[in-house]
C-alpha atoms as a PDB file:
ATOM      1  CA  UNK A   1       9.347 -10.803 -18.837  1.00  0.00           C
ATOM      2  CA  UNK A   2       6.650 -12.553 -16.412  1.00  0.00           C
ATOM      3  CA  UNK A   3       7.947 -16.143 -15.919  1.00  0.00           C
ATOM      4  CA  UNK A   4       4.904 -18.442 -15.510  1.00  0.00           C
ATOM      5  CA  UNK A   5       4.821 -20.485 -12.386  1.00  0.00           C
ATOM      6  CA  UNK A   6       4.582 -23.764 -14.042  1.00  0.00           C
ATOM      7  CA  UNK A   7       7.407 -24.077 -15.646  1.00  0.00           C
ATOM      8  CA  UNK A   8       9.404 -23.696 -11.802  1.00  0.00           C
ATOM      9  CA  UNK A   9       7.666 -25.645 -10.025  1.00  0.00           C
ATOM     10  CA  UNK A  10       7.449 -29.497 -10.000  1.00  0.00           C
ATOM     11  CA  UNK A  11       4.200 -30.825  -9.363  1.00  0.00           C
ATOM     12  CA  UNK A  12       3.927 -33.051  -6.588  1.00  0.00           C
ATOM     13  CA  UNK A  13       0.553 -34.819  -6.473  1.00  0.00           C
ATOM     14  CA  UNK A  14      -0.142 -32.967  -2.821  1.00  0.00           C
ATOM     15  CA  UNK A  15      -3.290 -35.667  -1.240  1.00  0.00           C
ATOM     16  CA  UNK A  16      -4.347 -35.233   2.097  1.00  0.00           C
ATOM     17  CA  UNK A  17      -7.034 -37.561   2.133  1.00  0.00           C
ATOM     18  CA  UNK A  18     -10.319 -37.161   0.164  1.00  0.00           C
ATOM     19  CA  UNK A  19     -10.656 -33.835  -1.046  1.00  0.00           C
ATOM     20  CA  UNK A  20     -13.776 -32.824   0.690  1.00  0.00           C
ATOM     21  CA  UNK A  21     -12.489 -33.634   4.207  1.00  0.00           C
ATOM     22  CA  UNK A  22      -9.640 -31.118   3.646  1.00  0.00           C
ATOM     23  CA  UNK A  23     -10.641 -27.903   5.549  1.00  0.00           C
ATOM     24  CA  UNK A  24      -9.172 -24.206   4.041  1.00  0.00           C
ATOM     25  CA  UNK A  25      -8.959 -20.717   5.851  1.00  0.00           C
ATOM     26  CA  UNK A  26      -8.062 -17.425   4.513  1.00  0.00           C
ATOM     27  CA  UNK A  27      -4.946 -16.965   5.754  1.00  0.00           C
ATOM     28  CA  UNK A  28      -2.508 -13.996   4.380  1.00  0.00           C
ATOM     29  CA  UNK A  29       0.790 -14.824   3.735  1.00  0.00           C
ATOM     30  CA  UNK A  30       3.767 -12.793   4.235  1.00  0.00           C
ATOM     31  CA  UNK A  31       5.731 -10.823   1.273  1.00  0.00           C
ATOM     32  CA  UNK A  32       8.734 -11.771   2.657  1.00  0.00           C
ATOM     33  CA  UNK A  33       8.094 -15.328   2.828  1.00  0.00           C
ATOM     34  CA  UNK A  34      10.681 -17.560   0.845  1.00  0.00           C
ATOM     35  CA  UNK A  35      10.910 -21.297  -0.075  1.00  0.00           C
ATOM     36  CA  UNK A  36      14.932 -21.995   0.371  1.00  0.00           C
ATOM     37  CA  UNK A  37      14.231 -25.307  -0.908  1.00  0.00           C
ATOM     38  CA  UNK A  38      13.379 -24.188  -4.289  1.00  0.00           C
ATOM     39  CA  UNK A  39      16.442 -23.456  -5.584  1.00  0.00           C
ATOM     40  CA  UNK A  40      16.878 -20.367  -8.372  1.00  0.00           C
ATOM     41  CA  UNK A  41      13.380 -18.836  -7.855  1.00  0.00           C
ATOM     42  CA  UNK A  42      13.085 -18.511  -3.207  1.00  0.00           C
ATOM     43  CA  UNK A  43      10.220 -16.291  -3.912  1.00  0.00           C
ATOM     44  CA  UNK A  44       8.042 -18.940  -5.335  1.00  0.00           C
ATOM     45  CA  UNK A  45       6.461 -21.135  -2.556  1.00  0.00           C
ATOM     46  CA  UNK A  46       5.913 -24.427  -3.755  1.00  0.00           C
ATOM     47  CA  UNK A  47       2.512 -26.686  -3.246  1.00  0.00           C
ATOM     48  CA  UNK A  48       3.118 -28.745   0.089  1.00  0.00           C
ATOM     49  CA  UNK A  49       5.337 -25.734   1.796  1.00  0.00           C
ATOM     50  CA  UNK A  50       4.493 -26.099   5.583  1.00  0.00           C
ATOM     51  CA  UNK A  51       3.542 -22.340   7.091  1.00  0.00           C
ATOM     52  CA  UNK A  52       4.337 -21.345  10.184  1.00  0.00           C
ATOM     53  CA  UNK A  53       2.311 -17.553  11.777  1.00  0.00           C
ATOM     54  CA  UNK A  54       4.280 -14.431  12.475  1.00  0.00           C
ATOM     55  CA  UNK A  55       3.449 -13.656  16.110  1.00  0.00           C
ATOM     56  CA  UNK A  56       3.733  -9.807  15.627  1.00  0.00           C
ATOM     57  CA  UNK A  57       1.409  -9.802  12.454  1.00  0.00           C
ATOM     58  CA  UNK A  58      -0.648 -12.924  12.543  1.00  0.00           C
ATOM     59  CA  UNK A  59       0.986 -13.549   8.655  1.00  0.00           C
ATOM     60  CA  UNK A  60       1.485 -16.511   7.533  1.00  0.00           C
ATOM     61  CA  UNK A  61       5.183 -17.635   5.776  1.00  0.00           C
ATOM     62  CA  UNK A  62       7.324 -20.204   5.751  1.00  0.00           C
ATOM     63  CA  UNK A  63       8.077 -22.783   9.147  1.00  0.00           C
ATOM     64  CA  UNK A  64      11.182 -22.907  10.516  1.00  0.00           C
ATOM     65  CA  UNK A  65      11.644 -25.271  13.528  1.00  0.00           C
ATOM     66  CA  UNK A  66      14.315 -23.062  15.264  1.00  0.00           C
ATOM     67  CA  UNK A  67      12.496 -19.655  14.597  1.00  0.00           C
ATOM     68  CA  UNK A  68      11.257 -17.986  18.248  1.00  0.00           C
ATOM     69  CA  UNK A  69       8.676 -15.914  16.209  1.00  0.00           C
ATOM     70  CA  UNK A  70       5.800 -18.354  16.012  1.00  0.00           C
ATOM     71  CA  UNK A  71       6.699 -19.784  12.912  1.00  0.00           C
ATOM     72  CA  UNK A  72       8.242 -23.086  14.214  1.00  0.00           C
ATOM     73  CA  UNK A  73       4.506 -23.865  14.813  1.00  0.00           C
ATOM     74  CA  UNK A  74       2.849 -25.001  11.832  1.00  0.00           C
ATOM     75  CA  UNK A  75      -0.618 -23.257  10.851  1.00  0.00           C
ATOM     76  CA  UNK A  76      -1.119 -24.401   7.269  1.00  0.00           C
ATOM     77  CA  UNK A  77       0.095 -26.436   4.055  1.00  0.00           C
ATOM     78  CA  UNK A  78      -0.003 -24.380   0.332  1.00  0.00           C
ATOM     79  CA  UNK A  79      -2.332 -25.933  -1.865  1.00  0.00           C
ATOM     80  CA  UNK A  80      -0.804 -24.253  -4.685  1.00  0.00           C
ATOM     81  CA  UNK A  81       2.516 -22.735  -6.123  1.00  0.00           C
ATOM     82  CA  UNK A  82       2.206 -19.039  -5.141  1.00  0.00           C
ATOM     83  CA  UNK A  83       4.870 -15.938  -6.390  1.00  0.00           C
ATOM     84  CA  UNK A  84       5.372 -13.730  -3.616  1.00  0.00           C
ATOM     85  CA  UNK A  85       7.149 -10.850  -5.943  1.00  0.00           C
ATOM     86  CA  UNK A  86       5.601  -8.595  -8.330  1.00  0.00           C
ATOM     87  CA  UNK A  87       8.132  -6.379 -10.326  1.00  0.00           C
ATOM     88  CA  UNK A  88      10.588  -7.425  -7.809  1.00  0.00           C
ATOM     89  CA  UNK A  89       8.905  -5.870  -4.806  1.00  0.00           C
ATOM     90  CA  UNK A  90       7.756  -8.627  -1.974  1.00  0.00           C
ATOM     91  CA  UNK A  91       4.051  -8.215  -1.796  1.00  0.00           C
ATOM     92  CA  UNK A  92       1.495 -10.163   1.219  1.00  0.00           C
ATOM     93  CA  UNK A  93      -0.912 -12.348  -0.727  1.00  0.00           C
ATOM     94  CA  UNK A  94      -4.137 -13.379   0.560  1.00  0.00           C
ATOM     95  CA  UNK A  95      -4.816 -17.160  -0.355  1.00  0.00           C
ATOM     96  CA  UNK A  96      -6.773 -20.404   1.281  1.00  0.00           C
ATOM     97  CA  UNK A  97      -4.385 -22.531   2.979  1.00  0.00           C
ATOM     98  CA  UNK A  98      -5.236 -25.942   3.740  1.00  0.00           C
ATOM     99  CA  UNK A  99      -5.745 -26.553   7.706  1.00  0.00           C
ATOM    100  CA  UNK A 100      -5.978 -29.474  10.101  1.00  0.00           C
END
């Protein structure tokens, strides 16, 4: 049974200024990315999730201040709620991701 995104995620009203000044790349985001702060479902990152880039890779997932593999830089903000499983296999997603 597919469990639809909406009903896991709380919507937060994510503004980062006026919405045409906000600038999005392409960015693809690691399948083994996880949101520890969302509690019962890791593998869906939340809107507003701060991304950090995988040296090795150049993927995208989440930032961790103490990491050493480039992710305790910060490359990008989610725009949207995003499932990173599919049949319960991680799978890299290609998305936007909002950029400063």
């Amino acid at each position: 049974m597919r469990t639809p995104i909406d009903e896991v995620t709380v919507p937060t009203g994510l503004k980062w200024g006026r919405p045409f000044d906000l600038q999005f790349k392409k960015a693809r985001i690691s399948g083994t990315a996880r949101d520890a702060g969302n509690t019962g479902y890791t593998d869906i990152l939340r809107t507003g999730l701060l991304l950090g880039v995988i040296a090795a890779n150049g993927e995208l997932a989440q930032w961790d201040p103490t990491a050493t593999d480039g992710t305790h830089r910060i490359a990008g903000i989610m725009p949207k709620a995003l499932k990173m499983t599919r049949n319960s296999t991680s799978e890299d997603r290609l998305i936007s991701v909002i950029v400063g």
